[in-house]
Protein backbone atom coordinates (compact mmCIF):
# COMPACT_ATOMS: atom_id res chain seq x y z
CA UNK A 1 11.98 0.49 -26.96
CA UNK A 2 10.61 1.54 -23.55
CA UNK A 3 7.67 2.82 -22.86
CA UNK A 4 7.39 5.85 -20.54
CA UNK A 5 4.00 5.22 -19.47
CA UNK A 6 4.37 1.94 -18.03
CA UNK A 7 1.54 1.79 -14.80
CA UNK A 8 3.71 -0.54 -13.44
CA UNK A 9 6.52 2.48 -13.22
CA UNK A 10 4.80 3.24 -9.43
CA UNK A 11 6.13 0.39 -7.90
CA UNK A 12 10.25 1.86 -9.25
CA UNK A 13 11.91 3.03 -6.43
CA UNK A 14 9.17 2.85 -3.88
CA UNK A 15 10.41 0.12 -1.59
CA UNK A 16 6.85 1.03 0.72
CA UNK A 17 4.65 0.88 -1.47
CA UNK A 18 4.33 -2.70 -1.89
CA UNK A 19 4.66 -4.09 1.41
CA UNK A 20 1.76 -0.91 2.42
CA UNK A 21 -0.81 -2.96 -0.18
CA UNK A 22 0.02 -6.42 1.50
CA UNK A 23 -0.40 -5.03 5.12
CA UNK A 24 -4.13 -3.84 4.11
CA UNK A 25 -4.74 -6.60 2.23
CA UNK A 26 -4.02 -9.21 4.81
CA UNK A 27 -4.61 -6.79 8.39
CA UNK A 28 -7.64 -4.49 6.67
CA UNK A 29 -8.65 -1.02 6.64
CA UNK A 30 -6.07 0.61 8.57
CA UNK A 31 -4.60 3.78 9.19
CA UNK A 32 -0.82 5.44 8.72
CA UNK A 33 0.09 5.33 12.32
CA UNK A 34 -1.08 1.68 12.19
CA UNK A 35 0.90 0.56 9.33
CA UNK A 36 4.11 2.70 11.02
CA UNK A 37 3.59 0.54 14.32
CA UNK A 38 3.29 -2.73 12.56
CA UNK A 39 5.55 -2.35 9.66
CA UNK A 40 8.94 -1.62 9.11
CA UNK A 41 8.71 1.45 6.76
CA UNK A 42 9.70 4.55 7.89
CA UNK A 43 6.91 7.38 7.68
CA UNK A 44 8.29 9.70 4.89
CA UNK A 45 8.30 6.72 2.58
CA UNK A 46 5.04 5.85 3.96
CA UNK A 47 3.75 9.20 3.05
CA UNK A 48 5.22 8.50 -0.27
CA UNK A 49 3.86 5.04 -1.02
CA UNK A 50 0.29 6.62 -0.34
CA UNK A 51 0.90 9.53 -2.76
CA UNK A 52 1.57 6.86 -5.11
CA UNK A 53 -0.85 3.93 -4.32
CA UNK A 54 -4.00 6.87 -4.50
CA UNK A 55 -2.97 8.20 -8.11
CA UNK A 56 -2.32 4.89 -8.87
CA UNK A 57 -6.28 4.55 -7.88
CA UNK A 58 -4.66 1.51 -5.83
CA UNK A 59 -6.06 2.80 -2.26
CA UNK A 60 -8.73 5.28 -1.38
CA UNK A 61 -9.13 7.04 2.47
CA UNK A 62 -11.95 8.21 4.15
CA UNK A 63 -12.16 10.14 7.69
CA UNK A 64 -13.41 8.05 10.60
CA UNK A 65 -15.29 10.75 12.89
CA UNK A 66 -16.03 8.19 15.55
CA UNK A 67 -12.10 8.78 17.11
CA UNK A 68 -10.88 11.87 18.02
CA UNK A 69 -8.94 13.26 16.40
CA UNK A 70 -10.43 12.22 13.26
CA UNK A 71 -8.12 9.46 12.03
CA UNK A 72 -8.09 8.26 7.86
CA UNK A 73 -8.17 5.28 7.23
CA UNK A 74 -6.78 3.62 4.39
CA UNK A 75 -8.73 1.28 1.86
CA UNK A 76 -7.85 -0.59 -1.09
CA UNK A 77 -9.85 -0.19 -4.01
CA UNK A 78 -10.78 -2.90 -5.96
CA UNK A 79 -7.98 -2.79 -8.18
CA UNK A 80 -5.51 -2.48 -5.25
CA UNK A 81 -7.09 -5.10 -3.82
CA UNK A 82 -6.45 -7.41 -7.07
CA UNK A 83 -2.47 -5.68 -6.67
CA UNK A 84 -1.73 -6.73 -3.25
CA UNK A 85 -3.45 -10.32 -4.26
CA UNK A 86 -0.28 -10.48 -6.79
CA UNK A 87 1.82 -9.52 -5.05
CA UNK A 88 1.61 -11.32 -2.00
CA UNK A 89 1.63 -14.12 -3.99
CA UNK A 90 4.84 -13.15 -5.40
CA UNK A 91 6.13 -12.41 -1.94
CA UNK A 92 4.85 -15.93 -0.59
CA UNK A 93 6.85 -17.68 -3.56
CA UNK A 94 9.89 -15.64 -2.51
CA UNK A 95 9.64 -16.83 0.84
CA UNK A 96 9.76 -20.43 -0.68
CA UNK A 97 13.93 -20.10 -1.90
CA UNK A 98 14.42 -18.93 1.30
């Protein structure tokens, strides 16, 4: 029998979301136009995966003052941090049956 509560129930249907965590992990603190640029996911599943990632308590962002206009800039938490870990790992053994 399922359970509905699942935490791993973020990652359904969020094809962002996952490749967002990697990009921080490996490029660092970053912002959204950043990750846009770099990445290939589009920005309204960008603004998605960020929805998701910060209830998830996966990413946390804080203004940066210093550039105007103020930009955020995304961080992982410590727990997203331990996420994107995983999961690039996963990704990197992908790569390997390639």
């Amino acid at each position: 029998m399922p359970v509905k509560d699942e935490p791993i129930r973020v990652f359904e249907k969020q094809s962002g979301l996952i490749r967002l965590l990697i990009h921080i992990l490996t490029e660092g603190p970053t912002n959204v136009q950043k990750v846009i640029d770099t990445t290939d996911i589009y920005p309204n599943i960008m603004f998605s995966s960020l929805k998701k990632a910060k209830a998830a308590g996966l990413i946390i962002t804080k203004k940066d003052k210093s550039s105007y206009p103020a930009k955020n800039i995304i961080y992982l938490t410590e727990k997203g941090r331990l996420v994107a870990e995983k999961f690039r790992e996963i990704n990197e053994l992908l790569k390997g049956n390639e």
